[in-house]
Protein backbone atom coordinates (compact mmCIF):
# COMPACT_ATOMS: atom_id res chain seq x y z
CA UNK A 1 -37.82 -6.81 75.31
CA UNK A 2 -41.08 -6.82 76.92
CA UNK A 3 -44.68 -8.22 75.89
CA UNK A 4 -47.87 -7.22 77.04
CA UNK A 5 -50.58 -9.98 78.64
CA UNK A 6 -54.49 -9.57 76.73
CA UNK A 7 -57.73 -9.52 78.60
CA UNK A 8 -57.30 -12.78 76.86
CA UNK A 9 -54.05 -13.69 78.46
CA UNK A 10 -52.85 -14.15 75.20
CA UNK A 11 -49.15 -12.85 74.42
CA UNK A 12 -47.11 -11.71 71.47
CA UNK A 13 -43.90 -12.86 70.83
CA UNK A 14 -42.02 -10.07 69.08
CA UNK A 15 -41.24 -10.17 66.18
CA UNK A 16 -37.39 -10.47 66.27
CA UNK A 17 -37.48 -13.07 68.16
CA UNK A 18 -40.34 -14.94 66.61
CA UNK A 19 -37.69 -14.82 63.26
CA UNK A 20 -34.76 -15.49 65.11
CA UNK A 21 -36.01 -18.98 66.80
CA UNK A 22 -37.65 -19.35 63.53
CA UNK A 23 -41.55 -19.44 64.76
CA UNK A 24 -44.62 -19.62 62.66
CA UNK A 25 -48.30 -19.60 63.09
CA UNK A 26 -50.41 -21.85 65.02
CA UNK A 27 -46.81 -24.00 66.21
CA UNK A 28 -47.01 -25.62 69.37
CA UNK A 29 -44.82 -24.50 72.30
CA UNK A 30 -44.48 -26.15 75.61
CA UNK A 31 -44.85 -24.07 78.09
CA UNK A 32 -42.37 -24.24 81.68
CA UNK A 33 -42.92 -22.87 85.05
CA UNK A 34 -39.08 -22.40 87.17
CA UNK A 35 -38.74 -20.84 89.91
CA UNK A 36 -41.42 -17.85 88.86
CA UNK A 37 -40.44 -17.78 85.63
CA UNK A 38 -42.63 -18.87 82.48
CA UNK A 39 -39.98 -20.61 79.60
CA UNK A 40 -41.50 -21.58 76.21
CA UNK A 41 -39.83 -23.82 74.56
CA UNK A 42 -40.54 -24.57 70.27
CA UNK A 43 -40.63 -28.06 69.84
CA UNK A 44 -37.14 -30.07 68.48
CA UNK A 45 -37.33 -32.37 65.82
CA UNK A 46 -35.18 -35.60 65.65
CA UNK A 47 -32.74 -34.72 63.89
CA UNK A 48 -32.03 -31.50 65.62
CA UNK A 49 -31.45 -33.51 68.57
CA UNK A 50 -28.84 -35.51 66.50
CA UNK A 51 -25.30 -35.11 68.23
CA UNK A 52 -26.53 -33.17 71.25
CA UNK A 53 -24.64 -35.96 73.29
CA UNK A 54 -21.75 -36.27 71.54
CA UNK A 55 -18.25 -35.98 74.46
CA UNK A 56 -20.82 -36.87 77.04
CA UNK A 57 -19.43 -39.01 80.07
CA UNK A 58 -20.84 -42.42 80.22
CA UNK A 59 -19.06 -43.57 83.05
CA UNK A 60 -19.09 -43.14 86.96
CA UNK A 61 -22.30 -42.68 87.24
CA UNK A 62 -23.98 -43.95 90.21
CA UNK A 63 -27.49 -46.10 89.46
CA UNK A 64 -30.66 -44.60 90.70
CA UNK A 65 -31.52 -46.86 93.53
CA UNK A 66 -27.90 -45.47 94.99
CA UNK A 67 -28.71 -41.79 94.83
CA UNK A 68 -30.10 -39.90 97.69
């Protein structure tokens, strides 16, 4: 899919994926620069963060001051 930057620089989202992530009007999105590339990212609540971690390793990890 492509989109189209305004004399505005404004830009649509379209519209399958605005309903497939679920957007609506006037939400926030935070907005990424990588390596040329522009990522927008909807905002997560709480509890859609809940679990994320869940089978993560916890151990032998080195501390920060010992990194690189």
């Amino acid at each position: 899919m492509q989109a189209t930057i305004s004399t505005k620089y404004q830009v649509v989202i379209p519209k399958p994926l605005r309903e497939r992530l679920g957007l609506k009007p006037k939400q926030k999105l935070t907005v990424i620069e990588k390596d040329g590339m522009l990522i927008l990212i909807p905002p997560k609540t709480l509890n859609d963060l809940r679990g994320i971690g869940i089978g993560a390793r916890t151990q032998g990890f080195r501390e920060k001051k010992d990194r690189y």
